[in-house]
PDB file of N, CA and C in Angstrom:
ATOM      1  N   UNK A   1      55.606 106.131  34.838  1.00  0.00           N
ATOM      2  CA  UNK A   1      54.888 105.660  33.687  1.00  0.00           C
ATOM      3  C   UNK A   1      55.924 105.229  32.646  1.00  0.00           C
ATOM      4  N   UNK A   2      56.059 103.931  32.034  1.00  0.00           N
ATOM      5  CA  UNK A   2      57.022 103.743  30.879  1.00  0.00           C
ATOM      6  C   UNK A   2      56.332 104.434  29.538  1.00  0.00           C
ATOM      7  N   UNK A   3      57.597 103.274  29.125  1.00  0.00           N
ATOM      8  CA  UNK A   3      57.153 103.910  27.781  1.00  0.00           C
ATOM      9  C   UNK A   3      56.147 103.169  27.209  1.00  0.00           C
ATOM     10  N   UNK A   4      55.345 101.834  27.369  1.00  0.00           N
ATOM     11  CA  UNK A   4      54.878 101.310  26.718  1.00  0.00           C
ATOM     12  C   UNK A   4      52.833 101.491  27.019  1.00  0.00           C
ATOM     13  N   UNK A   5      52.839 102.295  28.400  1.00  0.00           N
ATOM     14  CA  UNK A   5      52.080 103.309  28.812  1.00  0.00           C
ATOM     15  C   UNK A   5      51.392 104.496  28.050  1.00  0.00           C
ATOM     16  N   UNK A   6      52.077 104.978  27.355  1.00  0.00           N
ATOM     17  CA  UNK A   6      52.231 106.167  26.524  1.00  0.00           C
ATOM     18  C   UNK A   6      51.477 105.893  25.506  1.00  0.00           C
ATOM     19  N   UNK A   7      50.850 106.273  25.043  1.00  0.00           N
ATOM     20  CA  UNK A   7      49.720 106.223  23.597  1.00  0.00           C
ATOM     21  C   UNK A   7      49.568 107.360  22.505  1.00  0.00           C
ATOM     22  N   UNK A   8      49.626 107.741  21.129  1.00  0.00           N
ATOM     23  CA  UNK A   8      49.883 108.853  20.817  1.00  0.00           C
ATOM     24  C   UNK A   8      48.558 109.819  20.513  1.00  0.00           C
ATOM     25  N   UNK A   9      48.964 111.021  20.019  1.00  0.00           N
ATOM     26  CA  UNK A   9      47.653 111.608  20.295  1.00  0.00           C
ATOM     27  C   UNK A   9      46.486 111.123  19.342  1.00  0.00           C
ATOM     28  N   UNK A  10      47.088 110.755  18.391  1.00  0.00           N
ATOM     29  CA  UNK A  10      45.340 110.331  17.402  1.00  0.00           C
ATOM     30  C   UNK A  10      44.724 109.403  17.899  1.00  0.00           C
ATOM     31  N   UNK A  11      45.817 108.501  18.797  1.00  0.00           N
ATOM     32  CA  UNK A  11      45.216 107.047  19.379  1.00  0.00           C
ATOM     33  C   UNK A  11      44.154 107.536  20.451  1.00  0.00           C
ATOM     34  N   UNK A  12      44.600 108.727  21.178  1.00  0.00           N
ATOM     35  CA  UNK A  12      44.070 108.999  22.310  1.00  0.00           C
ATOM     36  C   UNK A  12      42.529 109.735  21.646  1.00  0.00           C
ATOM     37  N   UNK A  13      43.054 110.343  20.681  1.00  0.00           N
ATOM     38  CA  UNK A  13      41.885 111.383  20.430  1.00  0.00           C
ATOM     39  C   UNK A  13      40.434 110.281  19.869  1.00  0.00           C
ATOM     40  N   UNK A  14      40.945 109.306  19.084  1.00  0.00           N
ATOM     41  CA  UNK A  14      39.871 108.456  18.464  1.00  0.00           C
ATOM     42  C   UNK A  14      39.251 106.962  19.960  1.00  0.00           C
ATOM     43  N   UNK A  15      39.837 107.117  20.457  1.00  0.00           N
ATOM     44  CA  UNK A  15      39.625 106.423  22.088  1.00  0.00           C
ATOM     45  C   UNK A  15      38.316 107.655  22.606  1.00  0.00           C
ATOM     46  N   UNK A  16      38.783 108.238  22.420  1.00  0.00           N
ATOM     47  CA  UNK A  16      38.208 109.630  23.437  1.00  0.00           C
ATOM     48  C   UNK A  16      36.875 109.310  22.975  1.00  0.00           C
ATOM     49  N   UNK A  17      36.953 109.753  21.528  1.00  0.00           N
ATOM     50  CA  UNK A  17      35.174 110.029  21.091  1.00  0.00           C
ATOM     51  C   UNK A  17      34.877 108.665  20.817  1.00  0.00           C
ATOM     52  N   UNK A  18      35.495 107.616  20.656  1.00  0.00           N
ATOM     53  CA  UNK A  18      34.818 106.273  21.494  1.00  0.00           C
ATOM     54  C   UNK A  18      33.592 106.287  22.126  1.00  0.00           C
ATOM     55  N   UNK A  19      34.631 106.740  23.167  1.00  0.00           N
ATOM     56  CA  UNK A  19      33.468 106.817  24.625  1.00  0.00           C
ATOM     57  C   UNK A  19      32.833 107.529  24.555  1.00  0.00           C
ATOM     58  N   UNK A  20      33.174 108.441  24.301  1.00  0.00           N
ATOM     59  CA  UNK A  20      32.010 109.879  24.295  1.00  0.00           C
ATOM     60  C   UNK A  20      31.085 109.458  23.565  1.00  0.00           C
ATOM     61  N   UNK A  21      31.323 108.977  22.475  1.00  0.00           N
ATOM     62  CA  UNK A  21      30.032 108.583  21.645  1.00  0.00           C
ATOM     63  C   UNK A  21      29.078 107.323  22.411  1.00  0.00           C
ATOM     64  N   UNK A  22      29.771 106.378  22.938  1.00  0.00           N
ATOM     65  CA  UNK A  22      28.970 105.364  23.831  1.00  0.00           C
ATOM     66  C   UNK A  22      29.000 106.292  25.452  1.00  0.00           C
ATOM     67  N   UNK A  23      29.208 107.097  25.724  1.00  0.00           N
ATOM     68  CA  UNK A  23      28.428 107.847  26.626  1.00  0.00           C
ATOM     69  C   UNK A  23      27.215 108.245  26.581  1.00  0.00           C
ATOM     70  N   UNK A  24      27.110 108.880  25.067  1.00  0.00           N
ATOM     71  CA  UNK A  24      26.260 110.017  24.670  1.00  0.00           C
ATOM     72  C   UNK A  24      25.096 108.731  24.682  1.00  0.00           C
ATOM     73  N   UNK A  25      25.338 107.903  23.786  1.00  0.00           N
ATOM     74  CA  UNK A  25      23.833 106.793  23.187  1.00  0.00           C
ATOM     75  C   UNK A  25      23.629 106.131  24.508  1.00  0.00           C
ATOM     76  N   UNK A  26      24.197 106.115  25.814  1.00  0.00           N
ATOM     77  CA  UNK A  26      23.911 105.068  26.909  1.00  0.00           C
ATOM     78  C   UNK A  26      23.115 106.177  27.990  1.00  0.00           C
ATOM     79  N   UNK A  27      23.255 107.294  27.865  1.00  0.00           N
ATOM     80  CA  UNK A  27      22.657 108.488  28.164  1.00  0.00           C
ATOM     81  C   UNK A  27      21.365 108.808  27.585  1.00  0.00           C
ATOM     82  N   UNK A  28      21.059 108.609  26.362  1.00  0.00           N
ATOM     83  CA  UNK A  28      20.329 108.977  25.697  1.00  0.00           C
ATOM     84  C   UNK A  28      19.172 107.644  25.618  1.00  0.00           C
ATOM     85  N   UNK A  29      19.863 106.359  25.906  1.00  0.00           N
ATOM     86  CA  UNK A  29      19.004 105.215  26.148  1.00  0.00           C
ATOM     87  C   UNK A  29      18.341 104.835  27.639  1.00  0.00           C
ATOM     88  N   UNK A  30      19.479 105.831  28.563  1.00  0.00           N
ATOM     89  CA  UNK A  30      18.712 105.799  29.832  1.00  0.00           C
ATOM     90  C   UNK A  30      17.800 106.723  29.888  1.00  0.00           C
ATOM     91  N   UNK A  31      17.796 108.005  29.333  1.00  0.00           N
ATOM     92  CA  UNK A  31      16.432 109.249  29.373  1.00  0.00           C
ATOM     93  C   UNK A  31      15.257 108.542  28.760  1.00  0.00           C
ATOM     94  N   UNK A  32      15.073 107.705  27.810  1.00  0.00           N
ATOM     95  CA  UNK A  32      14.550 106.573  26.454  1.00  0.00           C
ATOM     96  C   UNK A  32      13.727 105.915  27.464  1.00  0.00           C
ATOM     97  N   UNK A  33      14.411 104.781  28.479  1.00  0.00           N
ATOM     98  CA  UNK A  33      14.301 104.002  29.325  1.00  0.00           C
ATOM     99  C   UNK A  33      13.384 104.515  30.328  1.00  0.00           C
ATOM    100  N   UNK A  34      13.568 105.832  30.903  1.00  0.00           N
ATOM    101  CA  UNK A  34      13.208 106.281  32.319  1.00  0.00           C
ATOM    102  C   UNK A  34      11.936 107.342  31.601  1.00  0.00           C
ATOM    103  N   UNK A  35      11.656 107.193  30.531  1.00  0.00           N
ATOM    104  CA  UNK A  35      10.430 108.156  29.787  1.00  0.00           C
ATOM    105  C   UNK A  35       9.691 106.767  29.793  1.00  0.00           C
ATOM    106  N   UNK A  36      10.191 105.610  28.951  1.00  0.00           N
ATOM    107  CA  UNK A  36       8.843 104.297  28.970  1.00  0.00           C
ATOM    108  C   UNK A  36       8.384 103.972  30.887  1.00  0.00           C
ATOM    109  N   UNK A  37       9.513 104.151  31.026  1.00  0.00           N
ATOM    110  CA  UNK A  37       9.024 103.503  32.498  1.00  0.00           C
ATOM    111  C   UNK A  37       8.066 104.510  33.178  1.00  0.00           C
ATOM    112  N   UNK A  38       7.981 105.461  33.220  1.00  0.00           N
ATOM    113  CA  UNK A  38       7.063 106.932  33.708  1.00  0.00           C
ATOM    114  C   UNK A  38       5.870 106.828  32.716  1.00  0.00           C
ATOM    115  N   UNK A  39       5.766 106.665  31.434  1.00  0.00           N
ATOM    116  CA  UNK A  39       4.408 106.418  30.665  1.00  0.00           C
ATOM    117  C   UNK A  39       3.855 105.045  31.362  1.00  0.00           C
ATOM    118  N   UNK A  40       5.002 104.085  31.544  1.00  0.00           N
ATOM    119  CA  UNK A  40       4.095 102.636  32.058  1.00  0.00           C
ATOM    120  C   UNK A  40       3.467 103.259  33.167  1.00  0.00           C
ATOM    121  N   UNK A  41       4.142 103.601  34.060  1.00  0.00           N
ATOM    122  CA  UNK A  41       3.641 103.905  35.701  1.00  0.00           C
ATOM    123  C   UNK A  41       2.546 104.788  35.405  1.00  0.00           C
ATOM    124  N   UNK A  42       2.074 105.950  34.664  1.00  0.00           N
ATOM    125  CA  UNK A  42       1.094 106.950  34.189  1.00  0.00           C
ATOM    126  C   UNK A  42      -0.001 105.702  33.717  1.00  0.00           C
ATOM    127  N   UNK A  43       0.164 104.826  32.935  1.00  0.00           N
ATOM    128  CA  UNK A  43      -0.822 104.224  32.577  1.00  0.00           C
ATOM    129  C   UNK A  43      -1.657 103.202  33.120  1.00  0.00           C
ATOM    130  N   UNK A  44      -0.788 102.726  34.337  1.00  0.00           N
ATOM    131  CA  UNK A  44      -1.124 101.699  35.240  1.00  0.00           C
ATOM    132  C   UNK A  44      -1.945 102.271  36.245  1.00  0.00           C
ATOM    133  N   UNK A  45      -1.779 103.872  36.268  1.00  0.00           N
ATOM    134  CA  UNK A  45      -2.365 104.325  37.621  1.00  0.00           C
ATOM    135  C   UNK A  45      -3.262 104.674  36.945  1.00  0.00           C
ATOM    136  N   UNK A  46      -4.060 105.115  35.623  1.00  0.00           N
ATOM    137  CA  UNK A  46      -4.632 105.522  35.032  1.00  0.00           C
ATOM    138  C   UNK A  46      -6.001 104.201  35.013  1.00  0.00           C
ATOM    139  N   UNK A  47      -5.103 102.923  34.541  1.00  0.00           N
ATOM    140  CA  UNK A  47      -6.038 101.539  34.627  1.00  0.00           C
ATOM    141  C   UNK A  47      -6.454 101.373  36.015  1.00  0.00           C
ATOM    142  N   UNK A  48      -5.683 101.470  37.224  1.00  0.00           N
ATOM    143  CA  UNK A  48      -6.005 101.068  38.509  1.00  0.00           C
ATOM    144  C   UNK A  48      -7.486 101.964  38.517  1.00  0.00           C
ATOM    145  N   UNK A  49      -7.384 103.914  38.207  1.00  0.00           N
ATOM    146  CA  UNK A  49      -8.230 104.570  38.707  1.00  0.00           C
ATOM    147  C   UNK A  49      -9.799 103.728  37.910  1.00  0.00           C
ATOM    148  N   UNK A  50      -9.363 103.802  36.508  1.00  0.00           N
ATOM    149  CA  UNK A  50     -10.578 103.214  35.898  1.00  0.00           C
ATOM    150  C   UNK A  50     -11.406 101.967  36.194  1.00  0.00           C
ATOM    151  N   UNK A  51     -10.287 100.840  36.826  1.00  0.00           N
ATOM    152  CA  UNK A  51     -10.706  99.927  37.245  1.00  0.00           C
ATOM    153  C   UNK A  51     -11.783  99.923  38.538  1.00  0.00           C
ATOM    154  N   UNK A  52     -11.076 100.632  39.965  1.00  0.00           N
ATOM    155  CA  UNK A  52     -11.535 101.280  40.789  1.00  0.00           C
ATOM    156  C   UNK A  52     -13.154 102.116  40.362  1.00  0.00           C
ATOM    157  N   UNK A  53     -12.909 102.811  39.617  1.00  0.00           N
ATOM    158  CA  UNK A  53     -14.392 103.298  39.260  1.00  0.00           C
ATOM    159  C   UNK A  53     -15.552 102.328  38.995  1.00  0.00           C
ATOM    160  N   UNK A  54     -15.394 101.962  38.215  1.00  0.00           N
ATOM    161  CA  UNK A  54     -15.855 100.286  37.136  1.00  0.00           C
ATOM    162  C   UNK A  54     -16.469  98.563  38.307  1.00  0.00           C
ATOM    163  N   UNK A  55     -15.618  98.600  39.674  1.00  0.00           N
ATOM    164  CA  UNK A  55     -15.905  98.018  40.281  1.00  0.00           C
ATOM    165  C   UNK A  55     -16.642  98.321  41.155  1.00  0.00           C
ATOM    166  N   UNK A  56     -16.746  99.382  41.621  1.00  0.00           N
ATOM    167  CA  UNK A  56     -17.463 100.139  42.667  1.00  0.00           C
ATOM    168  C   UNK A  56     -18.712  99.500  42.022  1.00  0.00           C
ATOM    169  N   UNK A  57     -18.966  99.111  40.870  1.00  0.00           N
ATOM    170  CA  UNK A  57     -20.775  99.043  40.832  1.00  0.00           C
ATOM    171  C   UNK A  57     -21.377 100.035  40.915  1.00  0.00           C
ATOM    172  N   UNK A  58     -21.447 100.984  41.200  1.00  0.00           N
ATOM    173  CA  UNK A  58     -21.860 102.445  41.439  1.00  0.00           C
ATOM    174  C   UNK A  58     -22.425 102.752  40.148  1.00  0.00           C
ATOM    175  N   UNK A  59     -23.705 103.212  40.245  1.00  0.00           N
ATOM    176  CA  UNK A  59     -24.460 103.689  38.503  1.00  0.00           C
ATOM    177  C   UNK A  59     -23.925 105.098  38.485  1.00  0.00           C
ATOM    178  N   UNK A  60     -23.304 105.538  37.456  1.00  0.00           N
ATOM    179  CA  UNK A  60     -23.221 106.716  37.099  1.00  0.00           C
ATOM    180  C   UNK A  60     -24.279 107.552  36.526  1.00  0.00           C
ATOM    181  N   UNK A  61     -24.557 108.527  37.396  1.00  0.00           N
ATOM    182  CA  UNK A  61     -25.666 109.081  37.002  1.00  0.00           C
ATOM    183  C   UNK A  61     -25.615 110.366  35.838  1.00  0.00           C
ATOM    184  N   UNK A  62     -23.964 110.952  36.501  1.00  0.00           N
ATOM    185  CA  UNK A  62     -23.712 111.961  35.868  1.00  0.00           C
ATOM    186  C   UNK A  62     -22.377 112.049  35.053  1.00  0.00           C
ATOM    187  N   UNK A  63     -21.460 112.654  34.722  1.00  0.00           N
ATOM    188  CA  UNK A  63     -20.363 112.877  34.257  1.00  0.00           C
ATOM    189  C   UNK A  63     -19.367 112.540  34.908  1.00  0.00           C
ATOM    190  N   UNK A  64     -18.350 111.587  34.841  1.00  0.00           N
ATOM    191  CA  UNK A  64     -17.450 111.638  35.810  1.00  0.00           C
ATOM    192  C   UNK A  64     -16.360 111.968  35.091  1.00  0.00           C
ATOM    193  N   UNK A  65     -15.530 113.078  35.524  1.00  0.00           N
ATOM    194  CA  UNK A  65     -14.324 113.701  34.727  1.00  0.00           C
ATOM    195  C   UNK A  65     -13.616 112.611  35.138  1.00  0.00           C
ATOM    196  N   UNK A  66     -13.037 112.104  36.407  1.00  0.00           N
ATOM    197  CA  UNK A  66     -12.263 110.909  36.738  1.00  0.00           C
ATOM    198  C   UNK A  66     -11.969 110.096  36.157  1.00  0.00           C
ATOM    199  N   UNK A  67     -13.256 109.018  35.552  1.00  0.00           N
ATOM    200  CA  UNK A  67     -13.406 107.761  35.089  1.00  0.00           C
ATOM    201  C   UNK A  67     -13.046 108.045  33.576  1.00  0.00           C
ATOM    202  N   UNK A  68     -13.926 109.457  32.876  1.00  0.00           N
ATOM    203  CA  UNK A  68     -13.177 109.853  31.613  1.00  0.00           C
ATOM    204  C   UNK A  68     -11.825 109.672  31.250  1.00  0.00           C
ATOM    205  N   UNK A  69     -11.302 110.371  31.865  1.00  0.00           N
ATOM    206  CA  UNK A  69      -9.393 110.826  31.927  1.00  0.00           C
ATOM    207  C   UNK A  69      -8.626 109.682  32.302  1.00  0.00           C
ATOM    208  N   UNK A  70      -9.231 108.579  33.061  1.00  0.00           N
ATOM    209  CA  UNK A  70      -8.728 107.386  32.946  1.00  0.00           C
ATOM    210  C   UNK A  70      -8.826 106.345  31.891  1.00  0.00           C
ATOM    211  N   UNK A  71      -9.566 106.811  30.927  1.00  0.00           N
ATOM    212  CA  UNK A  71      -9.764 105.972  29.741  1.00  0.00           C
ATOM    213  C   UNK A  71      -8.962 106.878  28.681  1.00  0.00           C
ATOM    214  N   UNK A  72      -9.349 107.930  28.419  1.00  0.00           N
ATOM    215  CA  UNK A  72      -9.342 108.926  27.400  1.00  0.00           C
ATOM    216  C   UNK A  72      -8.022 109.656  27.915  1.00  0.00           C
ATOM    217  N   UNK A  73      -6.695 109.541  26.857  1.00  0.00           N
ATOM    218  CA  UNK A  73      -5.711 110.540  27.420  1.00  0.00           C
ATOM    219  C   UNK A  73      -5.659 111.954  26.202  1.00  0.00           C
ATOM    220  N   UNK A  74      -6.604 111.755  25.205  1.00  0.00           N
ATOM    221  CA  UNK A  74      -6.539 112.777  24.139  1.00  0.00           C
ATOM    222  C   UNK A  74      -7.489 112.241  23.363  1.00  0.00           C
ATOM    223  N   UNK A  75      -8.411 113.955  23.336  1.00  0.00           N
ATOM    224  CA  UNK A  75      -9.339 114.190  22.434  1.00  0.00           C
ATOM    225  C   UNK A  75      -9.190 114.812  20.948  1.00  0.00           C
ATOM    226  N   UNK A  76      -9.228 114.144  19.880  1.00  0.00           N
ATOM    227  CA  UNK A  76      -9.153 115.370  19.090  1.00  0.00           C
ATOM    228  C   UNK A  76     -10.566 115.461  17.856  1.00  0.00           C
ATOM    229  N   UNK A  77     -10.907 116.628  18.307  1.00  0.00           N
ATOM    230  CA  UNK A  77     -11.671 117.212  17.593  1.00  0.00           C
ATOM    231  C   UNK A  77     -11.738 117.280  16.091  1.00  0.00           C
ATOM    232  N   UNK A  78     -12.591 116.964  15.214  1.00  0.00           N
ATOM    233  CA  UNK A  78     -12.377 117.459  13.956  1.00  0.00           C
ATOM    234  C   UNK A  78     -14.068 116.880  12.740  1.00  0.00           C
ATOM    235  N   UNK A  79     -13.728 117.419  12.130  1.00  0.00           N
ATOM    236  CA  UNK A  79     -15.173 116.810  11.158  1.00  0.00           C
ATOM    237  C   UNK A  79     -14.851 116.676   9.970  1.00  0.00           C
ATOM    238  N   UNK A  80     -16.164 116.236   8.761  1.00  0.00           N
ATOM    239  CA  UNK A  80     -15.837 116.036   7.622  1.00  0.00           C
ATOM    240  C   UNK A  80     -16.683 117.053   6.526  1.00  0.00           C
ATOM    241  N   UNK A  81     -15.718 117.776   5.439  1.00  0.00           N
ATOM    242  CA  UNK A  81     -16.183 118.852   4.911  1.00  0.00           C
ATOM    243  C   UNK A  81     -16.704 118.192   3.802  1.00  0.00           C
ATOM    244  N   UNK A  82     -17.640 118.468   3.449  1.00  0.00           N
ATOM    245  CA  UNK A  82     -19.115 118.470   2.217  1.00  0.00           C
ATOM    246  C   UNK A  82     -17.942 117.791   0.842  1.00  0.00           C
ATOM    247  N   UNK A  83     -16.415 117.902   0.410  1.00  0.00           N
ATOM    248  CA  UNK A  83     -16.175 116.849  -0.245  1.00  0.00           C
ATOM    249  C   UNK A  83     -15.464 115.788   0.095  1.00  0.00           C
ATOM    250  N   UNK A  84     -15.997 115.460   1.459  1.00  0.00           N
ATOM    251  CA  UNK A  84     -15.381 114.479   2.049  1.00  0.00           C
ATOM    252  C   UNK A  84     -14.175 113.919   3.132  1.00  0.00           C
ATOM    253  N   UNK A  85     -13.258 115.349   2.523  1.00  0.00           N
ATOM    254  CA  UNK A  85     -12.356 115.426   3.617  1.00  0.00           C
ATOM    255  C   UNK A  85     -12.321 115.488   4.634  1.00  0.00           C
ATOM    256  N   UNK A  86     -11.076 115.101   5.502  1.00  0.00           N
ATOM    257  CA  UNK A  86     -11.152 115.268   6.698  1.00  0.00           C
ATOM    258  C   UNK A  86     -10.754 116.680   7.689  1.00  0.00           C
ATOM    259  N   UNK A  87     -11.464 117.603   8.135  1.00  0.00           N
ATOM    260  CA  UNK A  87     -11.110 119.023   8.729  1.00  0.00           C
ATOM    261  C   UNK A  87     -10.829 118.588  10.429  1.00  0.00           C
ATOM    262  N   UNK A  88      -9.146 118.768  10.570  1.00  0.00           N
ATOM    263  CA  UNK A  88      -8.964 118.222  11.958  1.00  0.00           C
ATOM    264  C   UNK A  88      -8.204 119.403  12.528  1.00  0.00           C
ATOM    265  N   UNK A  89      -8.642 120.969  12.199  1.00  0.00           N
ATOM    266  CA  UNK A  89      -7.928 121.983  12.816  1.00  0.00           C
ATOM    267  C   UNK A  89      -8.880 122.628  13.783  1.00  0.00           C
TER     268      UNK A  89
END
């Protein structure tokens, strides 16, 4: 290794967390990345099931938890108190 090889330590140390820092955010944009892509895929299979239900033509006579949960991913409960507000606990 010469000498022109050689780099000193602050050079090395501020290089270092460089990367580390564009490690950390390219890491943190692939977990980012691979969470949208798993909600897309959750939601597509969610539209396929609903769709699937919906075409069948089939009269629903009764409740279908299925066809629900494919539309509906969260319920929330709540009402309105006598001055108007909103009570959502």
């Amino acid at each position: 290794m010469g000498q022109r090889d050689v780099i000193d330590k602050k050079t090395y140390e501020s290089r270092y967390a460089d990367i580390t820092s564009k490690i950390t955010n390219l890491t943190d944009e692939e977990e980012q990345l691979m969470s949208d892509a798993s909600y897309e895929l959750e939601t597509k299979k969610r539209i396929d099931v609903f769709r699937g239900v919906f075409e069948s033509k089939d009269v629903l006579e009764k409740f279908d938890r299925v066809a629900f949960e494919s539309i509906i991913s969260r319920v929330h409960v709540g009402g309105v108190e006598e001055s108007g507000a909103t009570d959502s606990s």
